[in-house]
N, C-alpha and C. Protein backbone atom coordinates (compact mmCIF):
# COMPACT_ATOMS: atom_id res chain seq x y z
N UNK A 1 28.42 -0.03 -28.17
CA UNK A 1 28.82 -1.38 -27.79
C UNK A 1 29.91 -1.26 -26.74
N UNK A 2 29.15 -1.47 -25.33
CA UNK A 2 30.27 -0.76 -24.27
C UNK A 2 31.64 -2.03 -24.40
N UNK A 3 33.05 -1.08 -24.19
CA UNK A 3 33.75 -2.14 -24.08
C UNK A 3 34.28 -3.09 -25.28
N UNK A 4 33.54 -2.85 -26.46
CA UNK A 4 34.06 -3.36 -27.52
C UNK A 4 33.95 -2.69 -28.74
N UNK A 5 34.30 -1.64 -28.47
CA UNK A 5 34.68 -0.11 -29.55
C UNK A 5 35.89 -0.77 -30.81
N UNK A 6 37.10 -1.23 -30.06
CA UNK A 6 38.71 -1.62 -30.73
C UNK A 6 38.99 -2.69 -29.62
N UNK A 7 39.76 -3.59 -30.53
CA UNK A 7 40.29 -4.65 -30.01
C UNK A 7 39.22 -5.24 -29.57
N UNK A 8 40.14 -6.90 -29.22
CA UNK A 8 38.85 -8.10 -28.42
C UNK A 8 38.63 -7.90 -27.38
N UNK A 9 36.99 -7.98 -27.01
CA UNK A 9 36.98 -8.04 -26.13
C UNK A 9 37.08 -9.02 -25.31
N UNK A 10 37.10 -9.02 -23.96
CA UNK A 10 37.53 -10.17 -22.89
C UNK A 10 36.03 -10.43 -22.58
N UNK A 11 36.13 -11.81 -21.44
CA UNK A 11 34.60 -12.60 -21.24
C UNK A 11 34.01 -11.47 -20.59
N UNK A 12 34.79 -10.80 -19.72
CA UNK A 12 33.97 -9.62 -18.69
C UNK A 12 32.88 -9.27 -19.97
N UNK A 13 33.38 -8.78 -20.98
CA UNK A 13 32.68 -7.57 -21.49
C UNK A 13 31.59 -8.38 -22.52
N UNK A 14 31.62 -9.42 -22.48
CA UNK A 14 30.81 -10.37 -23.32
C UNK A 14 29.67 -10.53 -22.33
N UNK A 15 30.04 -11.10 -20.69
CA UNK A 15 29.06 -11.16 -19.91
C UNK A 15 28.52 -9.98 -19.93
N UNK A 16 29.06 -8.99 -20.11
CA UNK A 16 28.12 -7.57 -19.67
C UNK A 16 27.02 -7.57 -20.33
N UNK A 17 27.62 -7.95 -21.76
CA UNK A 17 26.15 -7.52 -22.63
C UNK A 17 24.79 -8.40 -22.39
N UNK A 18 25.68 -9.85 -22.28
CA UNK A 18 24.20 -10.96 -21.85
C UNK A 18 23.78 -10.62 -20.68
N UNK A 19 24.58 -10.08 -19.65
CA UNK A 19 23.57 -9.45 -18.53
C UNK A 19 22.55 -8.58 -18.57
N UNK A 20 22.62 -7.77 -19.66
CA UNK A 20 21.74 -6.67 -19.68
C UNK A 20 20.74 -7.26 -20.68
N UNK A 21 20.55 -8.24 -21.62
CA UNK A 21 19.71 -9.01 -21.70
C UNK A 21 18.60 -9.39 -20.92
N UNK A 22 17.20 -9.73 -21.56
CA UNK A 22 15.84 -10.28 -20.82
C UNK A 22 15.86 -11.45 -20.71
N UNK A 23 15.88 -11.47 -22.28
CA UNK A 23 15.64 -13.25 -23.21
C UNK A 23 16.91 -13.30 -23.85
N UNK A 24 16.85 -14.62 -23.83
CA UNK A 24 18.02 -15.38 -24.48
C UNK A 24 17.21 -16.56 -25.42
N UNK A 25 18.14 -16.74 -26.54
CA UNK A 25 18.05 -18.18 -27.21
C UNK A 25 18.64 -19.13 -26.91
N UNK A 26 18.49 -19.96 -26.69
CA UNK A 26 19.11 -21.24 -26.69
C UNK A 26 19.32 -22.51 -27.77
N UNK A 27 20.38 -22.70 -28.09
CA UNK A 27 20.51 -23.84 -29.48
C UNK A 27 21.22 -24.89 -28.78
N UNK A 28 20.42 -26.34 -28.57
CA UNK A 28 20.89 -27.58 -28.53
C UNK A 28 20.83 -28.37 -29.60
N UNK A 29 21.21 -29.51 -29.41
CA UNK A 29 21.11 -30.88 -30.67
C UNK A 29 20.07 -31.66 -30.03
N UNK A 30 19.54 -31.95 -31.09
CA UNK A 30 18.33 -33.17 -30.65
C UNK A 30 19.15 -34.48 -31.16
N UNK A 31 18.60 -35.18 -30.81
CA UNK A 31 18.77 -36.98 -30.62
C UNK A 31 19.29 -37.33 -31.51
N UNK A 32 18.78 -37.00 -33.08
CA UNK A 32 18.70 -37.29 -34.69
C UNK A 32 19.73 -36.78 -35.24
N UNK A 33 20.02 -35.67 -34.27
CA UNK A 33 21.36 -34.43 -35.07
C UNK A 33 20.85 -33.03 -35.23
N UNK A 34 19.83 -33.18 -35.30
CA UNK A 34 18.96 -31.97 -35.75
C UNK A 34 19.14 -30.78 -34.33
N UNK A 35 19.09 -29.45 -34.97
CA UNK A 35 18.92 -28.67 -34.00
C UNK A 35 17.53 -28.33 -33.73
N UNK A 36 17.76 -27.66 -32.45
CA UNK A 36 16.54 -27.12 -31.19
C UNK A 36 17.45 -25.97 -31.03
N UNK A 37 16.22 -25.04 -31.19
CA UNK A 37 16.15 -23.13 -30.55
C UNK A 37 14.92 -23.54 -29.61
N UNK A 38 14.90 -22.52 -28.71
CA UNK A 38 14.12 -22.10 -27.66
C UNK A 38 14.69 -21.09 -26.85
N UNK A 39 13.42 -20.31 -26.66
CA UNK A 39 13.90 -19.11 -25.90
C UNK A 39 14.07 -19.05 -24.53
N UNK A 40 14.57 -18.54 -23.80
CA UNK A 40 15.17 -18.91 -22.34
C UNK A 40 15.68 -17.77 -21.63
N UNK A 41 14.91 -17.58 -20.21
CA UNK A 41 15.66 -16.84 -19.25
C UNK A 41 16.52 -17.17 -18.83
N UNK A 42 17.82 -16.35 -18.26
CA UNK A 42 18.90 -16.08 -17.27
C UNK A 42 19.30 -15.04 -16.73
N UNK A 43 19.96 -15.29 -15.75
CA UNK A 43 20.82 -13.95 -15.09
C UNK A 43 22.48 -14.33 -15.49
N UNK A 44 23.19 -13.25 -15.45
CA UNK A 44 24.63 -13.29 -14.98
C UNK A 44 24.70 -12.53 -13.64
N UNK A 45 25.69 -13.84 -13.12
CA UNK A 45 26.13 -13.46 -11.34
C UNK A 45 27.60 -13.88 -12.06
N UNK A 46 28.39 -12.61 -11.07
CA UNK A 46 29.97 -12.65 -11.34
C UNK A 46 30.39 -13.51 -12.83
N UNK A 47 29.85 -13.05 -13.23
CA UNK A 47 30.61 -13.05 -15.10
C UNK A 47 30.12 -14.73 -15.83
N UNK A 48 29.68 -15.25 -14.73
CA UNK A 48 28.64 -16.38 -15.41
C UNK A 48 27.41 -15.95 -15.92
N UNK A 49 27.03 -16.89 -16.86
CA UNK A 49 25.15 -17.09 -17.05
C UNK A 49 24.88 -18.26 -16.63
N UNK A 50 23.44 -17.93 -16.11
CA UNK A 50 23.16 -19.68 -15.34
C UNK A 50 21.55 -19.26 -15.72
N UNK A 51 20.89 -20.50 -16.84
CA UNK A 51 19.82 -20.64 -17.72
C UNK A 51 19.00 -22.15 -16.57
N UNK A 52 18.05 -21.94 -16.74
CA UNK A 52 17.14 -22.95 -16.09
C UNK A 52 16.22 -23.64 -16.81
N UNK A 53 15.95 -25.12 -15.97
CA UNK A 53 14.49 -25.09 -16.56
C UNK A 53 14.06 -26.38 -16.08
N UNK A 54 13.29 -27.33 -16.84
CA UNK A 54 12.49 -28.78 -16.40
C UNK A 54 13.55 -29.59 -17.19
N UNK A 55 13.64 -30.25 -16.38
CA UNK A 55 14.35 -31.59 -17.03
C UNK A 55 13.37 -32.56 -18.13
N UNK A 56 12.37 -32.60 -17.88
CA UNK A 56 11.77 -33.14 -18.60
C UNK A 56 11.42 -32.33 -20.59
N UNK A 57 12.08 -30.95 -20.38
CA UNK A 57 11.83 -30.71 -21.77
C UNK A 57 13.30 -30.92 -22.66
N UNK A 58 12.48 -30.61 -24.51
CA UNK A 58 13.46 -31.23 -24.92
C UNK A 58 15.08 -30.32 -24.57
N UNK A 59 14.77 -29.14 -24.51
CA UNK A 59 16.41 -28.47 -24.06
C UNK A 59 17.33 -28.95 -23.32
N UNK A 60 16.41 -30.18 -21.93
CA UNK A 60 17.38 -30.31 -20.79
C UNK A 60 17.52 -32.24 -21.38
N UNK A 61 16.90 -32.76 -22.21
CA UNK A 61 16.59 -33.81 -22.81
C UNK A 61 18.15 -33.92 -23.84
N UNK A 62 18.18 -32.82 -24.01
CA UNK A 62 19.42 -32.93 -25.16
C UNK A 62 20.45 -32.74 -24.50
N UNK A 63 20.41 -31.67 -23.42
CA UNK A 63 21.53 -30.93 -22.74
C UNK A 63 22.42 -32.40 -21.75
N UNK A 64 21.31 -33.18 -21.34
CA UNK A 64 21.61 -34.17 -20.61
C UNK A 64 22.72 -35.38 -21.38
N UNK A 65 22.37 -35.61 -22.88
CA UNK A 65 23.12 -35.92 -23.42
C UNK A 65 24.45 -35.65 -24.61
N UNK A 66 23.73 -34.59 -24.88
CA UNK A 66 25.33 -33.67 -25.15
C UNK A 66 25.26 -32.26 -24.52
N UNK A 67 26.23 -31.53 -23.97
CA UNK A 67 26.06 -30.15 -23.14
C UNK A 67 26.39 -29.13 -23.91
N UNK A 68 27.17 -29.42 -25.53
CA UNK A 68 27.12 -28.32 -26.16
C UNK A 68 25.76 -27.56 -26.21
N UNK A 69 26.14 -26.19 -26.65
CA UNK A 69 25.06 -25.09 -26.94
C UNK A 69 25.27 -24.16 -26.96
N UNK A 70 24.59 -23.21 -28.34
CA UNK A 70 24.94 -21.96 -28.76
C UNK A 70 23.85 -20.70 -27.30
N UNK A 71 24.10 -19.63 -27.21
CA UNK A 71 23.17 -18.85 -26.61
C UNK A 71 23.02 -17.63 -27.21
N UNK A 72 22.31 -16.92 -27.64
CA UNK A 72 22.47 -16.10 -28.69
C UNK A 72 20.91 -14.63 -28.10
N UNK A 73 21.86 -13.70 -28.23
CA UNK A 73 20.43 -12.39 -27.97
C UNK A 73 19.48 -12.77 -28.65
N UNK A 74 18.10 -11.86 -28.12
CA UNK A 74 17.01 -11.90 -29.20
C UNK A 74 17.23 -11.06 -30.44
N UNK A 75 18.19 -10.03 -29.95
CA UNK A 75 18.51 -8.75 -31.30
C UNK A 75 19.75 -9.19 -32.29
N UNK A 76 18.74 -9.23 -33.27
CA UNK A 76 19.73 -8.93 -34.49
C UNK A 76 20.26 -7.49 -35.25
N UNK A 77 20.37 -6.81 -33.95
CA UNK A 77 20.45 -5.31 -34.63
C UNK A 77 22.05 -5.10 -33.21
N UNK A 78 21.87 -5.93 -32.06
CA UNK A 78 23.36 -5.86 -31.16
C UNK A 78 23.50 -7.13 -31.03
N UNK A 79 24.61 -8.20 -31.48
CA UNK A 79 24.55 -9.21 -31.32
C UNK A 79 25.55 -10.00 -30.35
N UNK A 80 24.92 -10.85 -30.19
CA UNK A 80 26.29 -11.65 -28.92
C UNK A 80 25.92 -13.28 -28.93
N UNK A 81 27.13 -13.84 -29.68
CA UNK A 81 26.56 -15.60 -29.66
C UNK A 81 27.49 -15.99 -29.02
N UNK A 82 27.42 -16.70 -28.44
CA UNK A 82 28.08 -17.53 -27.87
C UNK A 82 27.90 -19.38 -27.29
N UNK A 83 29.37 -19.71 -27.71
CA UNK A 83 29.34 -21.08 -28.18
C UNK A 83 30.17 -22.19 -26.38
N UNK A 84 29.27 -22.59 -26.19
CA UNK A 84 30.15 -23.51 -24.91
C UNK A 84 29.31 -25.00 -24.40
N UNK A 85 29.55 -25.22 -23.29
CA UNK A 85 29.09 -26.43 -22.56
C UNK A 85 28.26 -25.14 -21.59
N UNK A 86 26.88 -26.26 -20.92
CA UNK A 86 26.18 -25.93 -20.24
C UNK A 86 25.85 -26.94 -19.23
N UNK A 87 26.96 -26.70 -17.94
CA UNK A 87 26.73 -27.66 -16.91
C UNK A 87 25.70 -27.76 -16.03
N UNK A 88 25.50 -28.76 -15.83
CA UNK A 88 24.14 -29.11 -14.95
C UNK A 88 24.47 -29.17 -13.20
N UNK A 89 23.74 -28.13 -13.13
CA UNK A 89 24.52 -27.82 -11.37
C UNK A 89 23.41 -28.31 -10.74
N UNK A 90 22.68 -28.75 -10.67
CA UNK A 90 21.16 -29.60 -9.70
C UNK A 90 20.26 -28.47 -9.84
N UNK A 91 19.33 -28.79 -8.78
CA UNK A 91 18.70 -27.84 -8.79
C UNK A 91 18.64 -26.61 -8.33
N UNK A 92 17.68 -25.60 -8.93
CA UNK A 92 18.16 -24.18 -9.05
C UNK A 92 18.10 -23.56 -6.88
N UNK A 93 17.18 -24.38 -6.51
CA UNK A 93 17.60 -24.24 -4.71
C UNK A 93 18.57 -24.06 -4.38
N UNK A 94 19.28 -25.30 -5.05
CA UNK A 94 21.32 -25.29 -4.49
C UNK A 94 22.09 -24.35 -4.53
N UNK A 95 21.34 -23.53 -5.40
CA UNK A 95 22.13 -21.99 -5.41
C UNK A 95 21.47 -20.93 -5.82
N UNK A 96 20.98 -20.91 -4.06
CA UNK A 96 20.17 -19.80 -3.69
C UNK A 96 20.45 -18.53 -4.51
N UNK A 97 21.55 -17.96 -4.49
CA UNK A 97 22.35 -16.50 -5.10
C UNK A 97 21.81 -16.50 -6.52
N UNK A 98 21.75 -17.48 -7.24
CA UNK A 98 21.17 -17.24 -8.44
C UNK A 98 19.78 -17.18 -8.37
N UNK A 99 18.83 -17.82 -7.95
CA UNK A 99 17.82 -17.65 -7.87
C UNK A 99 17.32 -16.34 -7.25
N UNK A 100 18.18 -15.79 -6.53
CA UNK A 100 17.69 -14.61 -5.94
C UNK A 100 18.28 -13.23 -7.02
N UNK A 101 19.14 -13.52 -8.12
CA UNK A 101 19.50 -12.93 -8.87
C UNK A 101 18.15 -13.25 -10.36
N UNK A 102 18.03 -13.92 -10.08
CA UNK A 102 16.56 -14.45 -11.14
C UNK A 102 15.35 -13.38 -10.79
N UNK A 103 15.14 -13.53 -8.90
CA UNK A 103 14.17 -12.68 -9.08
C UNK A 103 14.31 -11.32 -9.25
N UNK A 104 15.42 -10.97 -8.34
CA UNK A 104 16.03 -9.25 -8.77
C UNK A 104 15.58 -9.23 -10.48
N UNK A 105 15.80 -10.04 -11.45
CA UNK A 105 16.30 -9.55 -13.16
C UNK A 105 14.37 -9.45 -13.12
N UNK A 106 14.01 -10.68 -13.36
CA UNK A 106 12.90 -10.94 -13.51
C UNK A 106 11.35 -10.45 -12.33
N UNK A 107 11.21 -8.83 -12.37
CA UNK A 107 10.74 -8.39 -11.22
C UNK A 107 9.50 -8.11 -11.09
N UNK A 108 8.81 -8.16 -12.66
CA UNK A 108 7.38 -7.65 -12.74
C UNK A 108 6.27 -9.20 -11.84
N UNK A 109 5.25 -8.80 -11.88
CA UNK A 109 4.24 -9.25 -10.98
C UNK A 109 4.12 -10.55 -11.98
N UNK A 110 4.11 -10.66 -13.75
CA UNK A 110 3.54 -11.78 -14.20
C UNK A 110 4.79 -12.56 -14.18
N UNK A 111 6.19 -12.31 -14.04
CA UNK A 111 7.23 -13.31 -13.99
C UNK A 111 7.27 -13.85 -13.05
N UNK A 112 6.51 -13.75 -12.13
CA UNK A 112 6.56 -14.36 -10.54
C UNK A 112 6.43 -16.16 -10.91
N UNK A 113 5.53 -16.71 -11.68
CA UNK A 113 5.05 -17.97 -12.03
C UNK A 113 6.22 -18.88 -13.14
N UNK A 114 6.86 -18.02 -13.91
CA UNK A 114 8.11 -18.54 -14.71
C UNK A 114 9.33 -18.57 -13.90
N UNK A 115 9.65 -18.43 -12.22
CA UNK A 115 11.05 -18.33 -12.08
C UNK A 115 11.21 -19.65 -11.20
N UNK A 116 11.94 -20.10 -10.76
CA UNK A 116 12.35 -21.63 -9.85
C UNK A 116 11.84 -21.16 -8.49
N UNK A 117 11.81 -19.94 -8.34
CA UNK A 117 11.27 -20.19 -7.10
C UNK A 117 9.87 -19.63 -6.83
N UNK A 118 9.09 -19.58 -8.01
CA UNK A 118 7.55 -19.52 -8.48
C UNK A 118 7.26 -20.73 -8.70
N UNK A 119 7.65 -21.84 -9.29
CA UNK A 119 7.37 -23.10 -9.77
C UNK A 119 8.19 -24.23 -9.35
N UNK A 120 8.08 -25.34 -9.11
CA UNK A 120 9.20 -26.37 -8.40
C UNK A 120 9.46 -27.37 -9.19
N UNK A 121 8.64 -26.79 -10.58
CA UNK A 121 8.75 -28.36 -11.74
C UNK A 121 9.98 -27.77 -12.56
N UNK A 122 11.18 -26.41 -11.87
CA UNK A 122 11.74 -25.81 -12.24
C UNK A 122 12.62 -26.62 -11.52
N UNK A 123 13.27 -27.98 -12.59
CA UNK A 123 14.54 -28.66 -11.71
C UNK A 123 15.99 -28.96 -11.98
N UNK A 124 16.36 -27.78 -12.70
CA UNK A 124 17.35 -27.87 -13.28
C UNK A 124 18.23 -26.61 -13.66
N UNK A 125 19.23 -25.98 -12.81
CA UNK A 125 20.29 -25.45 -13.56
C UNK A 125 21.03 -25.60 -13.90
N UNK A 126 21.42 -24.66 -14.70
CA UNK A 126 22.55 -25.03 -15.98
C UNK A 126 23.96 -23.51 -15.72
N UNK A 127 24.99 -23.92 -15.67
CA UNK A 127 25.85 -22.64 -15.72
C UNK A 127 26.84 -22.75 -16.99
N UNK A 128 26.78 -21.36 -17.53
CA UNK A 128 27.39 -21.64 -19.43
C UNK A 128 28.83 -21.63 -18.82
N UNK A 129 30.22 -22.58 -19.97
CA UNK A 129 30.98 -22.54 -19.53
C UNK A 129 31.49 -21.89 -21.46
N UNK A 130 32.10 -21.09 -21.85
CA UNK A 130 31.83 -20.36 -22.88
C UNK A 130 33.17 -20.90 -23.16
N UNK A 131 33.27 -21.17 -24.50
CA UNK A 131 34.71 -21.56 -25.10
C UNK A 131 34.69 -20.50 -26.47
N UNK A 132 33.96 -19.82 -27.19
CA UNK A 132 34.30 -18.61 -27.96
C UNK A 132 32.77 -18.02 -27.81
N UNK A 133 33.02 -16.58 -28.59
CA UNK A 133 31.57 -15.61 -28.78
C UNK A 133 31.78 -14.60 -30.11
N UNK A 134 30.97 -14.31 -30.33
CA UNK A 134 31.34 -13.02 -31.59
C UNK A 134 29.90 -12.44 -31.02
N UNK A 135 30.08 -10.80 -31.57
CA UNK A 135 29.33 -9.61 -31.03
C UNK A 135 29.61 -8.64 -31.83
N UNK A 136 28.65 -7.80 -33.02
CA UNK A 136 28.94 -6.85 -33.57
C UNK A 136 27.59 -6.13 -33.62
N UNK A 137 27.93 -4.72 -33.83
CA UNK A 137 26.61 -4.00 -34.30
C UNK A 137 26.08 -4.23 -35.31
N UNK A 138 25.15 -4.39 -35.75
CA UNK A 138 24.45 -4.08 -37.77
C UNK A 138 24.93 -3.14 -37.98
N UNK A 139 24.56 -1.59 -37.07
CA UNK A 139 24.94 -0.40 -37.81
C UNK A 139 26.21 -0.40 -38.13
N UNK A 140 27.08 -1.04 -37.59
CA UNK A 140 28.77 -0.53 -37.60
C UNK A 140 29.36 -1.72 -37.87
N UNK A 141 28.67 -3.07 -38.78
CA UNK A 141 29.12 -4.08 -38.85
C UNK A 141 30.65 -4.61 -38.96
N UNK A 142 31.12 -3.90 -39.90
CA UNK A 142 32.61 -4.61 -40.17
C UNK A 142 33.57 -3.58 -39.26
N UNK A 143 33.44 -2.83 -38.46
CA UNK A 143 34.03 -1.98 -37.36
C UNK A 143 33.74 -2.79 -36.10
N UNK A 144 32.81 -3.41 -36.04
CA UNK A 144 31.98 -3.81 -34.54
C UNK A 144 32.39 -5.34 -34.23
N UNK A 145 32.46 -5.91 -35.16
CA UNK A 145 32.98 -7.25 -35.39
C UNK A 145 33.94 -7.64 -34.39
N UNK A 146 33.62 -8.47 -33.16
CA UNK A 146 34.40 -8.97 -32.65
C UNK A 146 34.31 -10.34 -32.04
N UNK A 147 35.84 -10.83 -31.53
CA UNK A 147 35.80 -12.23 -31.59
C UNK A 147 36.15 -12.42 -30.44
N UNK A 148 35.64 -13.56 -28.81
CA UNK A 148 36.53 -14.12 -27.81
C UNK A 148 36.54 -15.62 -28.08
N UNK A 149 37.74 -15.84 -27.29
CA UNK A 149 37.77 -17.17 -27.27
C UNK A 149 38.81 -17.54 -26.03
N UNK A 150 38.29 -18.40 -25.55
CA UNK A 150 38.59 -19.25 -24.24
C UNK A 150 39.67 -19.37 -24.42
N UNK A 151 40.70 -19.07 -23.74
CA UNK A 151 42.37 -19.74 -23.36
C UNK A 151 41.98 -21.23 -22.43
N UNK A 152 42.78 -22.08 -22.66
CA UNK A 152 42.70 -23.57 -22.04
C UNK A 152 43.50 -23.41 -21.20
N UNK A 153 43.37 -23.84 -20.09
CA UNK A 153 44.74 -23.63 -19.02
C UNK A 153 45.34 -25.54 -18.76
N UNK A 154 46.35 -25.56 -18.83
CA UNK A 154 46.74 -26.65 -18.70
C UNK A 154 46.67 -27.94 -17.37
């Protein structure tokens, strides 16, 4: 667990791990209260994650009206959750650098059709703004255990 051997780690080292990530989860609130998982690509560019998708589904349906949301690995064997707002930056065009960081991550021949700039019904990014995370190994659970959390600046 690079970077988070002893002591907390900082966001750097939290982004590291979701960078090296494929898939991500995503947890919003639906309408009722109820939660929504769905699985979801991103990249991290300079220590952000920025997650995409259609406005018209329910992720960007919920996101539109509340922006909380958990993001969480697919592995439950290295874990990394993390809890914040997910701002809605327009569309994923407006910022070219990510999209071109989408295709760098996402490089094989069949991801060509899942990325914003394979599809145009792709109208919506999102950039995580992270207010805490926890990240531990299974194998090394109560050693690995660690906690960030957002300082507020005044």
């Amino acid at each position: 667990m690079s970077g988070l051997s002893s002591g907390q780690p900082t966001w750097m080292d939290v982004a590291e791990r979701l960078a090296a990530s494929r898939n991500y989860w995503l947890g919003t609130t639906n309408a009722d209260g109820s939660p929504h998982a769905t699985p979801v690509w991103g990249v991290v560019v300079n220590g952000t994650l920025y997650l995409y998708s259609e406005r018209t589904t329910a992720k960007a349906r919920n996101l539109a009206r509340d922006c909380r949301a958990v993001v969480h690995l697919e592995s439950a064997e290295e874990v990394v959750i993390v809890h914040g707002e997910l701002n809605d930056l327009g569309r994923p065009t407006d910022v070219p650098e990510v999209v071109q960081a989408l295709e760098d991550k996402y490089d094989q021949p069949d991801d060509q059709p899942y990325l914003p700039s394979g599809d145009a019904a792709f109208d919506v990014l999102y950039s995580l703004r992270p207010r805490r995370a926890l990240v531990w190994s299974l194998s090394n659970y109560d050693a690995s255990q660690r906690r960030w959390t957002a300082r507020e600046t005044p």
